[in-house]
PDB file of N, CA and C in Angstrom:
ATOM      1  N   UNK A   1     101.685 243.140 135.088  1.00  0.00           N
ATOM      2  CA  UNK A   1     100.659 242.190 135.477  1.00  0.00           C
ATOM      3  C   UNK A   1     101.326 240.945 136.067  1.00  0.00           C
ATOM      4  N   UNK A   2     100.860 240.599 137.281  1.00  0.00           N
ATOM      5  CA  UNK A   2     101.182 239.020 137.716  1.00  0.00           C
ATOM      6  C   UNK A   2     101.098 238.097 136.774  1.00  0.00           C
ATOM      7  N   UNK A   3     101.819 236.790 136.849  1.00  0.00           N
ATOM      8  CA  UNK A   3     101.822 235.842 135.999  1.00  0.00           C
ATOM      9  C   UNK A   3     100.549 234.657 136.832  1.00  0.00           C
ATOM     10  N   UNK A   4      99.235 234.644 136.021  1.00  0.00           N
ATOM     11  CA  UNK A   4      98.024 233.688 136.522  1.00  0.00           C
ATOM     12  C   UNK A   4      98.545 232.095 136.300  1.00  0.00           C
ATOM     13  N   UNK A   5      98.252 231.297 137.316  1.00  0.00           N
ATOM     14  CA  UNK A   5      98.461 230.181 137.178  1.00  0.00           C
ATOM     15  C   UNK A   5      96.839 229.500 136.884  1.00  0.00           C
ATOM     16  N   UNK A   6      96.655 228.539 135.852  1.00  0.00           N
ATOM     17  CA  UNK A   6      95.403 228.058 135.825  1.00  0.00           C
ATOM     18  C   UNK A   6      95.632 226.752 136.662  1.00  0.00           C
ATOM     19  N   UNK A   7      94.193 226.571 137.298  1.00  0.00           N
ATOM     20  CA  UNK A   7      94.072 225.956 138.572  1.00  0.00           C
ATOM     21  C   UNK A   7      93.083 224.992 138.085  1.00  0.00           C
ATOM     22  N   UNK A   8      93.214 223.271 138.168  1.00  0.00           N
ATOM     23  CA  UNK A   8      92.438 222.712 137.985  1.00  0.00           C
ATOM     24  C   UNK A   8      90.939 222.721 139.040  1.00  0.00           C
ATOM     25  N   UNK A   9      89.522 222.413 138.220  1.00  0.00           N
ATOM     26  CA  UNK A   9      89.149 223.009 139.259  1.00  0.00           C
ATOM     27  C   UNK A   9      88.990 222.273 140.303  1.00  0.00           C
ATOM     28  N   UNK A  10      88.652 222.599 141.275  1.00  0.00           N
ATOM     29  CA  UNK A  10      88.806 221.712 142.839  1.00  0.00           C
ATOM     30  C   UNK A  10      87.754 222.293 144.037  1.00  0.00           C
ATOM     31  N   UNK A  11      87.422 221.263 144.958  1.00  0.00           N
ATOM     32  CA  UNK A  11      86.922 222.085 146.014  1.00  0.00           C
ATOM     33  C   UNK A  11      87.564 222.037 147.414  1.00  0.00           C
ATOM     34  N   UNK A  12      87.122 222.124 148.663  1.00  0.00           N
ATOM     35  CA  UNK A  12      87.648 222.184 149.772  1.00  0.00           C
ATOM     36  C   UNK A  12      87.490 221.077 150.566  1.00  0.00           C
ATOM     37  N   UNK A  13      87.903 220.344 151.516  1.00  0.00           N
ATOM     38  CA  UNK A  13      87.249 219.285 152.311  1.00  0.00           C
ATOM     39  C   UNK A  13      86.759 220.081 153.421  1.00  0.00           C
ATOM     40  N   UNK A  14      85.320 220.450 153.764  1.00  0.00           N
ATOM     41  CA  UNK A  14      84.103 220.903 154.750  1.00  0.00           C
ATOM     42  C   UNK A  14      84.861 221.261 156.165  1.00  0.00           C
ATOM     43  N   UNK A  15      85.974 220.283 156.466  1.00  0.00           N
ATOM     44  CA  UNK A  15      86.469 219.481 157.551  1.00  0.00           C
ATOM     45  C   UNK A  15      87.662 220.565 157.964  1.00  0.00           C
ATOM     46  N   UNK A  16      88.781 220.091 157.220  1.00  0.00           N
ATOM     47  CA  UNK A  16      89.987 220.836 157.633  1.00  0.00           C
ATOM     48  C   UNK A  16      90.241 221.503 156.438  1.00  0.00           C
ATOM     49  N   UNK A  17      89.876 221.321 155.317  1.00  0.00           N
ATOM     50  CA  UNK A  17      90.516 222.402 154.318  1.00  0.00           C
ATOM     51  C   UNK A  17      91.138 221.994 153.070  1.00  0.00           C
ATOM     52  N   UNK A  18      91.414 220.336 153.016  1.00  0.00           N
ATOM     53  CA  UNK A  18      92.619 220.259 152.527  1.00  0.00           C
ATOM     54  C   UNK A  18      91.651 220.063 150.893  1.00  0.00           C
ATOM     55  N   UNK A  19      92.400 220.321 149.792  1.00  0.00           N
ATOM     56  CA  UNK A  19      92.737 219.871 148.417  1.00  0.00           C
ATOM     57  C   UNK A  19      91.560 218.670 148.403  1.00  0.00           C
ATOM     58  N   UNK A  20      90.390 218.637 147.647  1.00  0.00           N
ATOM     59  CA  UNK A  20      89.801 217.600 147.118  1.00  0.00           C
ATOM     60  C   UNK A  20      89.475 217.396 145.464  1.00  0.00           C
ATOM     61  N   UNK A  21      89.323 216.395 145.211  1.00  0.00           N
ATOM     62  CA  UNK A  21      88.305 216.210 144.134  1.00  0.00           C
ATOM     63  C   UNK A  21      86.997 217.419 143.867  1.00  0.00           C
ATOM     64  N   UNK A  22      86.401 217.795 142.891  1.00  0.00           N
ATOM     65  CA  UNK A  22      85.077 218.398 142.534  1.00  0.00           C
ATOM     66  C   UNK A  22      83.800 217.633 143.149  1.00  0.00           C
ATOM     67  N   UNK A  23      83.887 216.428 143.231  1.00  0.00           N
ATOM     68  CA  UNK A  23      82.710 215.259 143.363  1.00  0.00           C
ATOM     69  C   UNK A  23      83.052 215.055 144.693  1.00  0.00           C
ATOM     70  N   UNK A  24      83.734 215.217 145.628  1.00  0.00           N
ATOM     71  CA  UNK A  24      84.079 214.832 147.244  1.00  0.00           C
ATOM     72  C   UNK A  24      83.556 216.074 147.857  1.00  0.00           C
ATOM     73  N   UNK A  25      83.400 215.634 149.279  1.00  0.00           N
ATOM     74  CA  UNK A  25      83.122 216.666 150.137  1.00  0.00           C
ATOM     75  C   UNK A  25      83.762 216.498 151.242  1.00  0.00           C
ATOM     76  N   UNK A  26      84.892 215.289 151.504  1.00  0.00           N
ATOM     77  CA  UNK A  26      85.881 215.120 152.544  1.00  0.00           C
ATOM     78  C   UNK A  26      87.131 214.179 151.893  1.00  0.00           C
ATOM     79  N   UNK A  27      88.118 214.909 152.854  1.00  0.00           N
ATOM     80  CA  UNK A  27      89.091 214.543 151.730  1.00  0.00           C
ATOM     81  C   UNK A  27      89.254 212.706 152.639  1.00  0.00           C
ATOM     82  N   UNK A  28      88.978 212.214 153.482  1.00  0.00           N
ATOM     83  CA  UNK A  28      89.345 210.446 153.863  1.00  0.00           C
ATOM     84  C   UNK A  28      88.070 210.384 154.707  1.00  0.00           C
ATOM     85  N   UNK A  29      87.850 209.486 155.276  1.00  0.00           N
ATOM     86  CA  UNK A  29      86.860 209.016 156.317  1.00  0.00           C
ATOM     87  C   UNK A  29      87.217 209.597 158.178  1.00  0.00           C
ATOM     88  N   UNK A  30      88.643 209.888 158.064  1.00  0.00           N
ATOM     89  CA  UNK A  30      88.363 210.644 159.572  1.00  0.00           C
ATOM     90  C   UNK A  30      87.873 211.627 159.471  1.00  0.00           C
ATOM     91  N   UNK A  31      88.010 212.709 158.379  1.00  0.00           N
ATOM     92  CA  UNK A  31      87.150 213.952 158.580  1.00  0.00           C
ATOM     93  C   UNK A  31      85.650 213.506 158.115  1.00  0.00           C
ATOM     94  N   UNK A  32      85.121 212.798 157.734  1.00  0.00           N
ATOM     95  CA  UNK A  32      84.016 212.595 157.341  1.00  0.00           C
ATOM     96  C   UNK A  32      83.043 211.800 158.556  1.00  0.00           C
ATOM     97  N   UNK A  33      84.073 211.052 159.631  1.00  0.00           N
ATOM     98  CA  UNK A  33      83.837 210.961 160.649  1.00  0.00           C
ATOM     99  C   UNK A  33      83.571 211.851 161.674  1.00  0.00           C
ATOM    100  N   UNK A  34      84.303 212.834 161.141  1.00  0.00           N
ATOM    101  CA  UNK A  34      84.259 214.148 162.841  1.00  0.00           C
ATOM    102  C   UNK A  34      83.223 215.199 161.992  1.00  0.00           C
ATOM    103  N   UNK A  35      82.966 214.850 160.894  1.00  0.00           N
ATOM    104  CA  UNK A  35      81.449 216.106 160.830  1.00  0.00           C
ATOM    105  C   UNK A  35      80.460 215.103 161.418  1.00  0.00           C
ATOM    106  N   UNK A  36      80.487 214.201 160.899  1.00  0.00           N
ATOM    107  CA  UNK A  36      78.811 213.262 161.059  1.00  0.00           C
ATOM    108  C   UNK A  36      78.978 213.048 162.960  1.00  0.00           C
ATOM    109  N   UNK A  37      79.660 213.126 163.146  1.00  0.00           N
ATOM    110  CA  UNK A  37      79.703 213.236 165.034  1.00  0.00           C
ATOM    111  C   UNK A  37      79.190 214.667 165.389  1.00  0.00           C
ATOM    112  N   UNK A  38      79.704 215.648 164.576  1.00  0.00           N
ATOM    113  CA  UNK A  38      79.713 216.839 165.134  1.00  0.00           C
ATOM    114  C   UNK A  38      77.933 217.568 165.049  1.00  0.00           C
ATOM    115  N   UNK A  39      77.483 216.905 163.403  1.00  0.00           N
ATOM    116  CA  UNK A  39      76.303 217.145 163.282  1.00  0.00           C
ATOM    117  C   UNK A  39      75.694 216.349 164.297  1.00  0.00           C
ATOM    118  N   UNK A  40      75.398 215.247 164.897  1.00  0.00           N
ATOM    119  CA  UNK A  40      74.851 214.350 165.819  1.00  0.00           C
ATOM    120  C   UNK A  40      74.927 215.240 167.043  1.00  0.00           C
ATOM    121  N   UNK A  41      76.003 215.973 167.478  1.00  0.00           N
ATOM    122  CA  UNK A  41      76.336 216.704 168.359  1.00  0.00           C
ATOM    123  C   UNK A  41      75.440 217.925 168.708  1.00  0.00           C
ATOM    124  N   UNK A  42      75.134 218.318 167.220  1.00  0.00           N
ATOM    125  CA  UNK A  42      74.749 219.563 167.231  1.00  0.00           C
ATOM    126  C   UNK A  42      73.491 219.519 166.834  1.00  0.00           C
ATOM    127  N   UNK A  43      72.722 218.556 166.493  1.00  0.00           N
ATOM    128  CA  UNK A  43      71.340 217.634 166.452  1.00  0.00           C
ATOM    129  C   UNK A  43      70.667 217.594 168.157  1.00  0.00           C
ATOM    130  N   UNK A  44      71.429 216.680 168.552  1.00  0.00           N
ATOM    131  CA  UNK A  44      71.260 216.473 170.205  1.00  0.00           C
ATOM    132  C   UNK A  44      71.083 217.868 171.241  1.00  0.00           C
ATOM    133  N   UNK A  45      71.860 218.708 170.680  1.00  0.00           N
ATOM    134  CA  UNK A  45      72.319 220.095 171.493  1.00  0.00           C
ATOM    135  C   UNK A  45      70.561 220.850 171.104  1.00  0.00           C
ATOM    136  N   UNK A  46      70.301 220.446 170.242  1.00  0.00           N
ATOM    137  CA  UNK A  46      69.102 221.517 169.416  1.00  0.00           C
ATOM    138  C   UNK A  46      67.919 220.932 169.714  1.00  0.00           C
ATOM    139  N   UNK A  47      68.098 219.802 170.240  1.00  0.00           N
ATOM    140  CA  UNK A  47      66.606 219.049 170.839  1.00  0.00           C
ATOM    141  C   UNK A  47      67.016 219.365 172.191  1.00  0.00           C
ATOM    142  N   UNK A  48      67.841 219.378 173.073  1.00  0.00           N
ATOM    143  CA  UNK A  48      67.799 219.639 174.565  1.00  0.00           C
ATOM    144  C   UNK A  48      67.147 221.046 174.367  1.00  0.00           C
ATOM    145  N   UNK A  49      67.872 221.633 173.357  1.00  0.00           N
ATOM    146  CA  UNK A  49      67.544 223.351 173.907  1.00  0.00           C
ATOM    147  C   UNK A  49      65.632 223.746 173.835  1.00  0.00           C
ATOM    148  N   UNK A  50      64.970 222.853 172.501  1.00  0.00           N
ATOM    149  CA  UNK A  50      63.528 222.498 172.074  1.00  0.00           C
ATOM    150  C   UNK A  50      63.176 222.393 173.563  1.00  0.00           C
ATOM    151  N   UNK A  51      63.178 221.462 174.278  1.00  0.00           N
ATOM    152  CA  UNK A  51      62.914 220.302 175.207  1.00  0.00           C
ATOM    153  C   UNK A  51      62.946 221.032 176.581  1.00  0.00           C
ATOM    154  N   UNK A  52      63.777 222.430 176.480  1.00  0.00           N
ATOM    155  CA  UNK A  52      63.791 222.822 177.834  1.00  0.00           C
ATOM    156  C   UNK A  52      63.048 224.166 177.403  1.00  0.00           C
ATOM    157  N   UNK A  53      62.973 224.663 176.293  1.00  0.00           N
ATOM    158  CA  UNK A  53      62.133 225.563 176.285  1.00  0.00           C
ATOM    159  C   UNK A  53      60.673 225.258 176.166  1.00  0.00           C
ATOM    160  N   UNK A  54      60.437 224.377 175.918  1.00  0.00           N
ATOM    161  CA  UNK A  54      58.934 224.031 176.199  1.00  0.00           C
ATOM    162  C   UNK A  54      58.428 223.485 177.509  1.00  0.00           C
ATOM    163  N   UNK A  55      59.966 223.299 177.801  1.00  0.00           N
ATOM    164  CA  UNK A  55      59.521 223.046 179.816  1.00  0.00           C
ATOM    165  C   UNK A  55      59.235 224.584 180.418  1.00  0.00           C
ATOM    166  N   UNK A  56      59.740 225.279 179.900  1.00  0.00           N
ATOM    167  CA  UNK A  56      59.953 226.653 180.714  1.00  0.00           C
ATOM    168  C   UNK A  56      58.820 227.048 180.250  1.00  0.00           C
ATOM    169  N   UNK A  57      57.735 226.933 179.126  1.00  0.00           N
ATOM    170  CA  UNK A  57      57.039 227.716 178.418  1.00  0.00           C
ATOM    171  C   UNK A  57      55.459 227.002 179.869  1.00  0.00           C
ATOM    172  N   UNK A  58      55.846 225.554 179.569  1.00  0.00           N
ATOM    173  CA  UNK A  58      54.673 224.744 180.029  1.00  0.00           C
ATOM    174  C   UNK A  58      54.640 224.518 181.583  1.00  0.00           C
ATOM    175  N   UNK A  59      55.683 224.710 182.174  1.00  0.00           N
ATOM    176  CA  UNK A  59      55.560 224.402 183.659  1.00  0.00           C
ATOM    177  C   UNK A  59      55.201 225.538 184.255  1.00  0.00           C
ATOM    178  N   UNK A  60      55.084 226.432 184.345  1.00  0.00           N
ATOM    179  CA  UNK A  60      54.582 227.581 184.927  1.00  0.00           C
ATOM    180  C   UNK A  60      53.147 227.971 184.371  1.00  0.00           C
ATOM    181  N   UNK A  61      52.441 227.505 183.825  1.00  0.00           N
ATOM    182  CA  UNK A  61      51.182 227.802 183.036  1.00  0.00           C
ATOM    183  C   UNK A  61      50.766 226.338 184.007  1.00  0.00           C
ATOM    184  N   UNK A  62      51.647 224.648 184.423  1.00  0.00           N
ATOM    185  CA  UNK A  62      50.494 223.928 185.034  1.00  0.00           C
ATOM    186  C   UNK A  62      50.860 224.766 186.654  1.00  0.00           C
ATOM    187  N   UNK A  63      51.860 225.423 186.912  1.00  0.00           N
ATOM    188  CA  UNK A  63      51.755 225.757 187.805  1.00  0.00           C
ATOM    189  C   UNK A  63      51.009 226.881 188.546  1.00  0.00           C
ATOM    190  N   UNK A  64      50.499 227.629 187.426  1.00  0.00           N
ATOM    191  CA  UNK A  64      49.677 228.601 187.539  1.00  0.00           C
ATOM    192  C   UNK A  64      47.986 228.286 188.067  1.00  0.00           C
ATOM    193  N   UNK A  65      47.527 227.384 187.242  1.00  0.00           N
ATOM    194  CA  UNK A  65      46.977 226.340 187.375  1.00  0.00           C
ATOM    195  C   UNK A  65      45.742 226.659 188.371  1.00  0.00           C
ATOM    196  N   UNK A  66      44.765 226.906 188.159  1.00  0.00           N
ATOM    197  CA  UNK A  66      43.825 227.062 189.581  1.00  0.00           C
ATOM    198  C   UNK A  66      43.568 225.782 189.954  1.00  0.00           C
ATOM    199  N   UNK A  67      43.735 225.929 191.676  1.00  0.00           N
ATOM    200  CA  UNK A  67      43.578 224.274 192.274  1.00  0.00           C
ATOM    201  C   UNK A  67      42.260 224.095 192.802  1.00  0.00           C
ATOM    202  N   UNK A  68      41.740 222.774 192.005  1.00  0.00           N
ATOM    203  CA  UNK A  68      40.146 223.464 192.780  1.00  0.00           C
ATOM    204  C   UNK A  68      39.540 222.118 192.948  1.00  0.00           C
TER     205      UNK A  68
END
């Protein structure tokens, strides 16, 4: 049998990986900086994509449009 090492317990930083505390979710403020950008990023990305599919849904229905 391998020899088990007991491991205090710990979690991951979200970010890059490294060694945290149980109670943290980033191990300093630059990675805690580049999620909260990245979510903003990916916030913004998810309203353009909303924003153009309801153009595509709605512009061809006023364009359909009987002109009278």
């Amino acid at each position: 049998m391998i020899g088990l090492t007991k491991v205090d317990s710990h979690k991951h930083c979200i970010v890059c990986g490294k060694t945290i505390e149980e109670m943290d979710s980033f191990c300093d403020e630059v990675c805690e900086s580049k999620y909260k950008s990245a979510q903003r990023r990916q916030t913004l990305f998810f309203l353009i994509f909303i924003g153009l599919l309801i153009l595509m849904l709605i512009v061809p229905a006023i364009l359909k449009a009987p002109q009278g």
